[in-house]
C-alpha atoms as a PDB file:
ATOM      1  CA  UNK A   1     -12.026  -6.788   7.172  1.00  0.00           C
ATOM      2  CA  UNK A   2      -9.558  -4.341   7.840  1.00  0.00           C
ATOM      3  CA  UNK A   3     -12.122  -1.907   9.638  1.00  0.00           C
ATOM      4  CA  UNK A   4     -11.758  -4.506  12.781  1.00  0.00           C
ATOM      5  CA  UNK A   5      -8.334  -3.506  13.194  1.00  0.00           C
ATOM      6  CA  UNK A   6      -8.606  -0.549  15.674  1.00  0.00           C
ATOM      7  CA  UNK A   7      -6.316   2.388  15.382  1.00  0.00           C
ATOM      8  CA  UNK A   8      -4.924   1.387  18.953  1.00  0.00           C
ATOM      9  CA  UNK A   9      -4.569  -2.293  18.237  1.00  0.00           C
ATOM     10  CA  UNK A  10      -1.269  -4.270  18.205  1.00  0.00           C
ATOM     11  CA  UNK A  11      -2.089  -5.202  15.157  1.00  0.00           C
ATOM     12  CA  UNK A  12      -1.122  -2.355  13.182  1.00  0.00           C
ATOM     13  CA  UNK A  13       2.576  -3.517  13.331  1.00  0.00           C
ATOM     14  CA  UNK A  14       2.039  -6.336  11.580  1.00  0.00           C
ATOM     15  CA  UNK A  15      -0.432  -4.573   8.603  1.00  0.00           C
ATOM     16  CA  UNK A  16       1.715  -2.742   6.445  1.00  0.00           C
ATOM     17  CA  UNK A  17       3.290  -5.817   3.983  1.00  0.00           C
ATOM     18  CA  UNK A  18      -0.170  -7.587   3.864  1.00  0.00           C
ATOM     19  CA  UNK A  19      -2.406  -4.249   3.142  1.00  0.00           C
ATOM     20  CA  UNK A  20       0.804  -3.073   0.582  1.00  0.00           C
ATOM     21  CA  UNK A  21      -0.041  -7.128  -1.259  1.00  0.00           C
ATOM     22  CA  UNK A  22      -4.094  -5.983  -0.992  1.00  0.00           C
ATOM     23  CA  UNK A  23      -3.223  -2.684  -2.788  1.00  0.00           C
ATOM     24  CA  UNK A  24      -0.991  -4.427  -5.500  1.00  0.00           C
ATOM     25  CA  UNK A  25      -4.044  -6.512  -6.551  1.00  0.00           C
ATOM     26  CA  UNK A  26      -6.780  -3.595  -6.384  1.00  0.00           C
ATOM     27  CA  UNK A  27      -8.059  -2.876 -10.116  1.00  0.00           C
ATOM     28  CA  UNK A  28     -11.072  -1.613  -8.927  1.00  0.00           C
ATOM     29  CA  UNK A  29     -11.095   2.086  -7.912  1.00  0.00           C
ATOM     30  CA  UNK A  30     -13.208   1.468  -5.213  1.00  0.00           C
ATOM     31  CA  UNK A  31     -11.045  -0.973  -3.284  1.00  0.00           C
ATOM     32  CA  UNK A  32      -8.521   1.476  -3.229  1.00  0.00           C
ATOM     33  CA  UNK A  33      -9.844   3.736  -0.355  1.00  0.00           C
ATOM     34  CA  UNK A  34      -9.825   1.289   2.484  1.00  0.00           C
ATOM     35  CA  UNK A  35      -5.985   0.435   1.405  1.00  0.00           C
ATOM     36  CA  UNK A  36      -5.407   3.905   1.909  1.00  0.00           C
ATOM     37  CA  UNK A  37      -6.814   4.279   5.499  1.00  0.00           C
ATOM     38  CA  UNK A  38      -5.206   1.072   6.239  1.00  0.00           C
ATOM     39  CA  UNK A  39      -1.852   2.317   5.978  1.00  0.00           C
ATOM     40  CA  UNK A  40      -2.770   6.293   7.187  1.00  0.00           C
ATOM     41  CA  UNK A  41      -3.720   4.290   9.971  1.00  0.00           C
ATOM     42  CA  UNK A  42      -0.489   1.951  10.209  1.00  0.00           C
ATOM     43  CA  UNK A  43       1.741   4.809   9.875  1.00  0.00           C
ATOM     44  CA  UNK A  44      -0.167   6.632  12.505  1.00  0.00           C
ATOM     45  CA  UNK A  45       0.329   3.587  14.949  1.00  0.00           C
ATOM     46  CA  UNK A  46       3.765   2.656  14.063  1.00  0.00           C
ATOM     47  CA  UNK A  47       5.488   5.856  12.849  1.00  0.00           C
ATOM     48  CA  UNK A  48       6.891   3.908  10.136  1.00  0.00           C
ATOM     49  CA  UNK A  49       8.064   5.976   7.037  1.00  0.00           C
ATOM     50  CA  UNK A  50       7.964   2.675   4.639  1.00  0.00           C
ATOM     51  CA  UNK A  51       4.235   3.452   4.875  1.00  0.00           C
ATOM     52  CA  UNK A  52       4.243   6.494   3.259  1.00  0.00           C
ATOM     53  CA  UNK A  53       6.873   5.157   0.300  1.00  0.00           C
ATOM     54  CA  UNK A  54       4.598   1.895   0.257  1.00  0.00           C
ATOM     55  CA  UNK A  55       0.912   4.235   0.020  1.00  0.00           C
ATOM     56  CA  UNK A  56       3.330   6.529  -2.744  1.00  0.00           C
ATOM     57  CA  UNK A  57       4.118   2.844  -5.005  1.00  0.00           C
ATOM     58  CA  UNK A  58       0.590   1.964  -4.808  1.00  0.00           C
ATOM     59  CA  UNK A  59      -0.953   5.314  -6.225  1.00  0.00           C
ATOM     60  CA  UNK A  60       1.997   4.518  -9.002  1.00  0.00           C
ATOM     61  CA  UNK A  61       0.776   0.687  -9.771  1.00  0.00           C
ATOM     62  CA  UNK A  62      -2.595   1.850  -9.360  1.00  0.00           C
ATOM     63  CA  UNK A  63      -1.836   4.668 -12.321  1.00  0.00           C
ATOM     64  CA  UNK A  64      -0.455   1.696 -14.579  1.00  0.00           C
ATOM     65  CA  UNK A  65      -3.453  -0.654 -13.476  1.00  0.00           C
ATOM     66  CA  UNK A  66      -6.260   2.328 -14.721  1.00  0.00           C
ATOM     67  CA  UNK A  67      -3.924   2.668 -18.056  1.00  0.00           C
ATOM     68  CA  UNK A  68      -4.008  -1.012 -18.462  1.00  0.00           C
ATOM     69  CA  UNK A  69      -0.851  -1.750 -18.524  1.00  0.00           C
ATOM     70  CA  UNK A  70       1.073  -4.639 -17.543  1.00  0.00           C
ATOM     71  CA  UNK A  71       3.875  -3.095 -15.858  1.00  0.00           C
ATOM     72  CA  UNK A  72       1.649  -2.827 -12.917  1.00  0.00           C
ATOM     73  CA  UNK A  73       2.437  -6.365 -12.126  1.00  0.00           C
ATOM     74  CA  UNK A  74       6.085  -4.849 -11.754  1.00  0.00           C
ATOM     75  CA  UNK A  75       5.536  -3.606  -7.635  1.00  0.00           C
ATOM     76  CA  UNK A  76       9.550  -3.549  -7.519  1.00  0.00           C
ATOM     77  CA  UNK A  77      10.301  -2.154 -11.097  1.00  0.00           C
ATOM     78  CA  UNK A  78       7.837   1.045 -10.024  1.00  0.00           C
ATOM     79  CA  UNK A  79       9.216   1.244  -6.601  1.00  0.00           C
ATOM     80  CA  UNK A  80      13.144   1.539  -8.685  1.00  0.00           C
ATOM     81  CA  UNK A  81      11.337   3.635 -11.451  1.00  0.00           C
ATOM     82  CA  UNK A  82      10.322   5.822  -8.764  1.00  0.00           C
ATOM     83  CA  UNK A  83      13.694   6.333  -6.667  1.00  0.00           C
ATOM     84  CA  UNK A  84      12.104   3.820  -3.521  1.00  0.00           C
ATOM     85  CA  UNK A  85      13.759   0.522  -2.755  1.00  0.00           C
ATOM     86  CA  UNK A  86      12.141  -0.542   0.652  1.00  0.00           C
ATOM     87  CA  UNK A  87      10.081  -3.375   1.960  1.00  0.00           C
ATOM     88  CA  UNK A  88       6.639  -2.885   2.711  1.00  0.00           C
ATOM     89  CA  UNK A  89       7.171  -4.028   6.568  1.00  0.00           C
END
């Protein structure tokens, strides 16, 4: 689904907290690559620096989800653990 949003369409704007909430839940490694063109291509739309702190959280929560652990439930505990407090919009 999130190959029909053009890099040109208005759209983009609104992607980055949804796409962030799509990354958050991807255990498997191979759902992981379209999250990250999502948001290259939000950040190339909008300019938005929360993207790249948002794509940086993810690759952190995805490094707890592959060691199992349950802190990767913990989005805003890894953002603080990490030295980011920001919103994923």
């Amino acid at each position: 689904m999130l190959k029909q949003f053009s890099l040109s369409d208005l759209s983009q704007t609104l992607l980055l907290a949804p796409v962030f909430m799509l990354g958050c839940t991807a255990f498997e490694v191979r759902r992981r690559q379209p999250i990250k063109e999502a948001i290259t291509m939000v950040k190339a739309y909008t300019q938005l620096r929360n993207a790249k702190n948002a794509l940086e959280v993810l690759e952190e929560v995805w490094s707890y989800m592959d060691a199992g652990s349950e802190k990767s439930w913990d989005r805003q505990g890894i953002a603080s653990d990490i030295g980011m407090g920001f919103l994923a919009t």
